[in-house]
C-alpha atoms as a PDB file:
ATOM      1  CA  UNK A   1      17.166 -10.371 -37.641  1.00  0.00           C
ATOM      2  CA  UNK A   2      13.921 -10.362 -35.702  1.00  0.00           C
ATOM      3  CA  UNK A   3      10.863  -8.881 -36.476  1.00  0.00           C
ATOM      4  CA  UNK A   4       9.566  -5.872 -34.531  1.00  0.00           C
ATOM      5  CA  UNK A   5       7.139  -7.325 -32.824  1.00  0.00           C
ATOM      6  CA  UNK A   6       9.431 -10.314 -31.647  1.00  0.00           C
ATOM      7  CA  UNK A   7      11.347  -7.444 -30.159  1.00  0.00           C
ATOM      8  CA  UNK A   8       8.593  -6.245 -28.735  1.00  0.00           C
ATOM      9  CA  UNK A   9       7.014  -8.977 -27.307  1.00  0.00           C
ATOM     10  CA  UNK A  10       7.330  -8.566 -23.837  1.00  0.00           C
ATOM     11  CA  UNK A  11       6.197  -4.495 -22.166  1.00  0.00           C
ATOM     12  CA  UNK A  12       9.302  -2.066 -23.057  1.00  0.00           C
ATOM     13  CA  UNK A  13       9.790   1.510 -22.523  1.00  0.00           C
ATOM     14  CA  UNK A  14       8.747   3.368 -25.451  1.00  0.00           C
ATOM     15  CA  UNK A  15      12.456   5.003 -26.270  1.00  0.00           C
ATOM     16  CA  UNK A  16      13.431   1.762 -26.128  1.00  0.00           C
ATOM     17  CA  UNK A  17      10.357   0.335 -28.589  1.00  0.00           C
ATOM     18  CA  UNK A  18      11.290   3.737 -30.836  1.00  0.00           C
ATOM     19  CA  UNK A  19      14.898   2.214 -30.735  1.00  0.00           C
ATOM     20  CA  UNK A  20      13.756  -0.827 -32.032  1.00  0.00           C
ATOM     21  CA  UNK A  21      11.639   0.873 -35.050  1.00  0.00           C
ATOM     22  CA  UNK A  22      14.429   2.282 -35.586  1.00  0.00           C
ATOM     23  CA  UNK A  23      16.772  -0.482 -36.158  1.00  0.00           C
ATOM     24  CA  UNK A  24      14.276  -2.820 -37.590  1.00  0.00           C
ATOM     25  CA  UNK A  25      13.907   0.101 -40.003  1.00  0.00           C
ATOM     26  CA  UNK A  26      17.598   0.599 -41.095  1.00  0.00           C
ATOM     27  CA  UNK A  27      17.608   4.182 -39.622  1.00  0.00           C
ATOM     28  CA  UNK A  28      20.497   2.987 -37.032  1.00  0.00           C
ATOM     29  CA  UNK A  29      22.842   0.360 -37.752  1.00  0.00           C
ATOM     30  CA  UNK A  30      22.549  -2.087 -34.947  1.00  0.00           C
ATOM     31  CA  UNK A  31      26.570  -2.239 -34.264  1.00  0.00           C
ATOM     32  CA  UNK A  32      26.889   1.349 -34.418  1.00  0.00           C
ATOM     33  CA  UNK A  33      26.906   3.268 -31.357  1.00  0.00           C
ATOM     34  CA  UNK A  34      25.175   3.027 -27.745  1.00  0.00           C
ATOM     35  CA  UNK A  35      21.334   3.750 -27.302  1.00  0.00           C
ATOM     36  CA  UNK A  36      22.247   5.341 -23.876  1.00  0.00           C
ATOM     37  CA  UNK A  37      25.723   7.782 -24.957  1.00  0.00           C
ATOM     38  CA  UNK A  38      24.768   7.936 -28.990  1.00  0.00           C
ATOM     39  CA  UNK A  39      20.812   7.854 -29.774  1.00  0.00           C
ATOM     40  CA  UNK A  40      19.251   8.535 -26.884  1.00  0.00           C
ATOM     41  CA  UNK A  41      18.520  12.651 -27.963  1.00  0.00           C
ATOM     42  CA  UNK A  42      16.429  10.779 -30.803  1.00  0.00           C
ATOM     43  CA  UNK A  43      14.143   9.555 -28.196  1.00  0.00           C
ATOM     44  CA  UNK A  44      14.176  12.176 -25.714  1.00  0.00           C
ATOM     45  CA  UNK A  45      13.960  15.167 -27.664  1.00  0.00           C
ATOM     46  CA  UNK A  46      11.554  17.179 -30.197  1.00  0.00           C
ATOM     47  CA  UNK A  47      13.000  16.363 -33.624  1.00  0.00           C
ATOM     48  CA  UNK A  48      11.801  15.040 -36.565  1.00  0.00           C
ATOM     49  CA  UNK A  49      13.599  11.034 -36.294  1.00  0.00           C
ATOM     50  CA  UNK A  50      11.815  10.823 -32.735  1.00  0.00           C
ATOM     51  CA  UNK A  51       8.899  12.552 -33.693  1.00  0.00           C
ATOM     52  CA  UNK A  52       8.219  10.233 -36.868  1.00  0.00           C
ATOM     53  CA  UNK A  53       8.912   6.842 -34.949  1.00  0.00           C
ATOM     54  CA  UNK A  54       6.593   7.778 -32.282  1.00  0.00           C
ATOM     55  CA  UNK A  55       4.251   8.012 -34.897  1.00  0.00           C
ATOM     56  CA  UNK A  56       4.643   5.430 -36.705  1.00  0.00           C
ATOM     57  CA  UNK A  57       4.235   3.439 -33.459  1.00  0.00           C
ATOM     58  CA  UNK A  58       1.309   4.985 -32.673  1.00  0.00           C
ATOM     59  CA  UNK A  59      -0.200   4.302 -35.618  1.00  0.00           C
ATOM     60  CA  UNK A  60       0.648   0.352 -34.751  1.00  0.00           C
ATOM     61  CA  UNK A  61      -1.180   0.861 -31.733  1.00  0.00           C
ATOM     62  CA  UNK A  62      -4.205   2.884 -33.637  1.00  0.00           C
ATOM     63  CA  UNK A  63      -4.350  -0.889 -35.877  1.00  0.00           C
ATOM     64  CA  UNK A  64      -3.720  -2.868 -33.273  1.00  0.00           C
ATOM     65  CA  UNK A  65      -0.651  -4.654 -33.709  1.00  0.00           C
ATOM     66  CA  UNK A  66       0.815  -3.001 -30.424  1.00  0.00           C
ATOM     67  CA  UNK A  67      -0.902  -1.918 -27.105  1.00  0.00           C
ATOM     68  CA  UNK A  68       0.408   1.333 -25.386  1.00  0.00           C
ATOM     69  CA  UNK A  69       0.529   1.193 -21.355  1.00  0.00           C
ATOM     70  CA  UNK A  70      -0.113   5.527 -21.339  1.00  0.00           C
ATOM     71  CA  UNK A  71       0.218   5.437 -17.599  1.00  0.00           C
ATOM     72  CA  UNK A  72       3.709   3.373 -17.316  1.00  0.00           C
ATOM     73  CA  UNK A  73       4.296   4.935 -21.144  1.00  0.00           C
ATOM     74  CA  UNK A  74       5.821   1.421 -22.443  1.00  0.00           C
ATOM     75  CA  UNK A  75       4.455  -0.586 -25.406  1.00  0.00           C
ATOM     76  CA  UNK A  76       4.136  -4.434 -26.221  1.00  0.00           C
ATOM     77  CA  UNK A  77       3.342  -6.644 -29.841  1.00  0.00           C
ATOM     78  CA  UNK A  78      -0.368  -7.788 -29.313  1.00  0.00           C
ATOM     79  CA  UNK A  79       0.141 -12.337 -29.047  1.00  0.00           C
ATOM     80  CA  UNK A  80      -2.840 -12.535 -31.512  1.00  0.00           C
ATOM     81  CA  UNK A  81      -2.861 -10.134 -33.726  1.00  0.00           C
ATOM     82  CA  UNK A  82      -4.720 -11.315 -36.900  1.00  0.00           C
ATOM     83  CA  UNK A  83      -4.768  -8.705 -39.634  1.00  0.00           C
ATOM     84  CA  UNK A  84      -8.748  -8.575 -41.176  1.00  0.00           C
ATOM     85  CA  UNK A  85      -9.616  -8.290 -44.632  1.00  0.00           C
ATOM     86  CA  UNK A  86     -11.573  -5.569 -46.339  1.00  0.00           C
ATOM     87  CA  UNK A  87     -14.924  -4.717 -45.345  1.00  0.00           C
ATOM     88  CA  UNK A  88     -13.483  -5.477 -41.331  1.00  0.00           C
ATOM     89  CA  UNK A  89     -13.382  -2.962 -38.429  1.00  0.00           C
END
């Protein structure tokens, strides 16, 4: 299985970058169902599944490790991410 941000390495809409959270996670098993008929309400609704992997994404972005597009709302894995050690900003 690939990592999320090997999923994410190239711009994706972010239902479809929550999608991937949420596979990489275990919340959805990958051969069950259709993003489009099955999971989409996740993504495009107010409830708490959608609501905590837009977070958690966010909070990728907030550290780096993704970039969010806000205007074209898509996300993508930052190439050189290097995580820093204590004491770095």
């Amino acid at each position: 299985m690939k990592v999320l941000t090997e999923k994410l390495a190239e711009w994706t809409d972010i239902d479809g970058a929550e999608h991937q959270l949420a596979l990489t996670m275990g919340l959805i098993k990958e051969e069950v169902g259709s993003f489009q008929v099955d999971f989409k309400w996740i993504y495009w609704t107010n409830n708490r599944y959608g609501n905590a992997l837009h977070d958690i994404l966010m909070k990728m972005v907030e550290i780096g490790l993704l970039e969010y597009d806000v205007e074209e709302m898509r996300i993508r894995a930052v190439r050189d991410f290097k995580l820093k050690g204590q004491g770095q900003a």
